[in-house]
C-alpha atoms as a PDB file:
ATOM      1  CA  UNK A   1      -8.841   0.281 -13.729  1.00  0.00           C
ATOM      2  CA  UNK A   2      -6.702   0.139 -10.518  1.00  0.00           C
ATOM      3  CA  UNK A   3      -6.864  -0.699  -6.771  1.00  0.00           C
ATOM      4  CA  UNK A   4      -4.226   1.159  -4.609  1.00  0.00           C
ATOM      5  CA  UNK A   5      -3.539  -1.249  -1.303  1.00  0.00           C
ATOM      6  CA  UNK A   6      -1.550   0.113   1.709  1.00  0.00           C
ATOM      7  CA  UNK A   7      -0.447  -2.414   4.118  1.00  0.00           C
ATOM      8  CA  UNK A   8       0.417  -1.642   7.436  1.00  0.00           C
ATOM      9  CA  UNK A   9      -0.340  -2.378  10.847  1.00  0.00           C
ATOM     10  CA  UNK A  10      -2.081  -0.809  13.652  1.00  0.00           C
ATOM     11  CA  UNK A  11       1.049   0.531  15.356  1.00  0.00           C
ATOM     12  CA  UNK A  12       3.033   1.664  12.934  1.00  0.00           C
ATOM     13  CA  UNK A  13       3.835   5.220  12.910  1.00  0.00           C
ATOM     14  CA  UNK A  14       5.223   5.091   9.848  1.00  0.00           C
ATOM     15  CA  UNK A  15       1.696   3.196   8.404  1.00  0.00           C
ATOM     16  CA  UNK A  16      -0.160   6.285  10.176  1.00  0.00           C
ATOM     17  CA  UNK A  17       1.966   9.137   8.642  1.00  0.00           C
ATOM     18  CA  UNK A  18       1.705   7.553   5.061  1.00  0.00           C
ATOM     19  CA  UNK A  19      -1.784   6.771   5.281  1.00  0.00           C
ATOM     20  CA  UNK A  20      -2.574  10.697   6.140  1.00  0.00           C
ATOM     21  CA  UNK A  21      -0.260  11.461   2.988  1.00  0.00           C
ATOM     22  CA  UNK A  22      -2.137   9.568   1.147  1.00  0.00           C
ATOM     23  CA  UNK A  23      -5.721  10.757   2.468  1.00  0.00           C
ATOM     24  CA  UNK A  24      -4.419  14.406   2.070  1.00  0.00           C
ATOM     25  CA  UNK A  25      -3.332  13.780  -1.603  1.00  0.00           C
ATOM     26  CA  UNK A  26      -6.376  12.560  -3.023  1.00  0.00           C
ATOM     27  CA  UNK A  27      -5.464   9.007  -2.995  1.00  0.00           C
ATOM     28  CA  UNK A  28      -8.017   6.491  -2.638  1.00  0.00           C
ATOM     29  CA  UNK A  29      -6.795   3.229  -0.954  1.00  0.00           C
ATOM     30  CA  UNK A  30      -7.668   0.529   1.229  1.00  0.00           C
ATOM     31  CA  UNK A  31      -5.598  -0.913   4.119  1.00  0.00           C
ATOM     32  CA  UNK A  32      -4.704  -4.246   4.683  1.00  0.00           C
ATOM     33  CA  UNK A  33      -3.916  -5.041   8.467  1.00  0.00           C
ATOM     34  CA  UNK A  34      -0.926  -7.544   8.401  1.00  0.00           C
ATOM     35  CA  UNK A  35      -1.782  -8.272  12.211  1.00  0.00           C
ATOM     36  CA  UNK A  36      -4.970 -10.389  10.718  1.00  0.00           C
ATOM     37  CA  UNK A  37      -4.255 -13.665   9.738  1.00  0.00           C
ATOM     38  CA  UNK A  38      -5.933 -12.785   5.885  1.00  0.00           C
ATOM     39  CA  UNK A  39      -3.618  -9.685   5.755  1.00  0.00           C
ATOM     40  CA  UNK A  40      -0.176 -11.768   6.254  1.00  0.00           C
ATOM     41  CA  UNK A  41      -1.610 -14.179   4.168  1.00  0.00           C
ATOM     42  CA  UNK A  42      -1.801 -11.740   1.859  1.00  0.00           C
ATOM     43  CA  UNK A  43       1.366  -9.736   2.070  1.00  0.00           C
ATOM     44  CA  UNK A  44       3.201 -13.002   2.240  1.00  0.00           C
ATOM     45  CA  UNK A  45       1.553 -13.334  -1.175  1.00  0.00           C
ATOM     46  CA  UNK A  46       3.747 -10.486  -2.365  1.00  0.00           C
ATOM     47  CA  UNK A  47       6.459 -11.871  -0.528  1.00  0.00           C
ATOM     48  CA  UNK A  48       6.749  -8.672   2.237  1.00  0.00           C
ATOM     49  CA  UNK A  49       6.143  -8.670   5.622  1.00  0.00           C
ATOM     50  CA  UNK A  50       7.907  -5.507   7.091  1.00  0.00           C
ATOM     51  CA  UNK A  51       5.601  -2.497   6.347  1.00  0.00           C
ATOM     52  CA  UNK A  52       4.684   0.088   5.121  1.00  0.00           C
ATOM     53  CA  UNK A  53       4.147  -1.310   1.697  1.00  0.00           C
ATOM     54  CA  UNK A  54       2.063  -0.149  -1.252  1.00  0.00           C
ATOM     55  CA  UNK A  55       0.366  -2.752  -3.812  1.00  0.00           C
ATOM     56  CA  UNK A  56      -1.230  -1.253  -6.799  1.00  0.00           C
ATOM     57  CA  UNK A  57      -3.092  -3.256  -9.136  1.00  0.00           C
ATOM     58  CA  UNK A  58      -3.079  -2.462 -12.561  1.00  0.00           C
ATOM     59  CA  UNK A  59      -5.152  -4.559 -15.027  1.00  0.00           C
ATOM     60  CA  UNK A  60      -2.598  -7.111 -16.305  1.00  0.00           C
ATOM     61  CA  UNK A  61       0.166  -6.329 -13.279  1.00  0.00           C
ATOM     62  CA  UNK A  62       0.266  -5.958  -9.820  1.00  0.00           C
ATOM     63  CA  UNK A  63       2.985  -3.203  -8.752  1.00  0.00           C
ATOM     64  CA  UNK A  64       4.436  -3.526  -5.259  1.00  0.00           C
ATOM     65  CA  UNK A  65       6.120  -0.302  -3.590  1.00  0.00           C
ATOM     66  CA  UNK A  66       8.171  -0.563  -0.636  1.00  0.00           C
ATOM     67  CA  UNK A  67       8.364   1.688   2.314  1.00  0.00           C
ATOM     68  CA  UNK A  68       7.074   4.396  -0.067  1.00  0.00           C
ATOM     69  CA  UNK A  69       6.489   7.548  -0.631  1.00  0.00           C
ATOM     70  CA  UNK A  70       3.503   9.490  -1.591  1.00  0.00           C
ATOM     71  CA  UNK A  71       5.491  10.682  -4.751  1.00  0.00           C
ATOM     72  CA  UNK A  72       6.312   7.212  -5.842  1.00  0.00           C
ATOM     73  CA  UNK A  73       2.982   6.151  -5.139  1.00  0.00           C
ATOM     74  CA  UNK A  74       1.502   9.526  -7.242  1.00  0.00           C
ATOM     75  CA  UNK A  75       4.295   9.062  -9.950  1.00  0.00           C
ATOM     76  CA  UNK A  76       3.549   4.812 -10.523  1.00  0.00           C
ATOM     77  CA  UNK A  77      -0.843   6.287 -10.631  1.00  0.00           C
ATOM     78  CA  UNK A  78       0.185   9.093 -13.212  1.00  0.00           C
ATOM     79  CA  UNK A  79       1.573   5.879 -15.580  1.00  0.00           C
ATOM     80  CA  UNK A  80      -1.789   4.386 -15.816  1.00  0.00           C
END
């Protein structure tokens, strides 16, 4: 089981253009708005603040992907 993260914030063009990659590749994901208080909180977790970043959460390992792209995010899924 995963969980695919994107975190981002509202306006980042960047955010917006990978989050429509994503949508438009089948990838399921929820965003994490590093505006919010609880989103830094959490990105400052994985020790990133500058977005777009990708967390994906594998069973025993969370995998962090900066300023990615849908490939890398497509290619770290197709090792699960």
């Amino acid at each position: 089981m995963f969980e695919v993260l994107l975190f981002r914030r509202p306006d980042c063009v960047k955010c917006d253009i990978l989050a429509k990659d994503m949508e438009n590749s089948g990838i399921y994901f929820e965003e994490v708005d590093v505006s919010t208080p609880d989103g830094l909180a959490e990105a400052v977790y994985y020790e990133k603040v500058d977005v777009p970043f990708v967390v994906i959460r594998k069973m025993s390992r969370d995998v962090v992907i900066v300023d990615p792209e849908v490939e890398d995010i497509e290619a770290e899924l197709g090792s699960i």
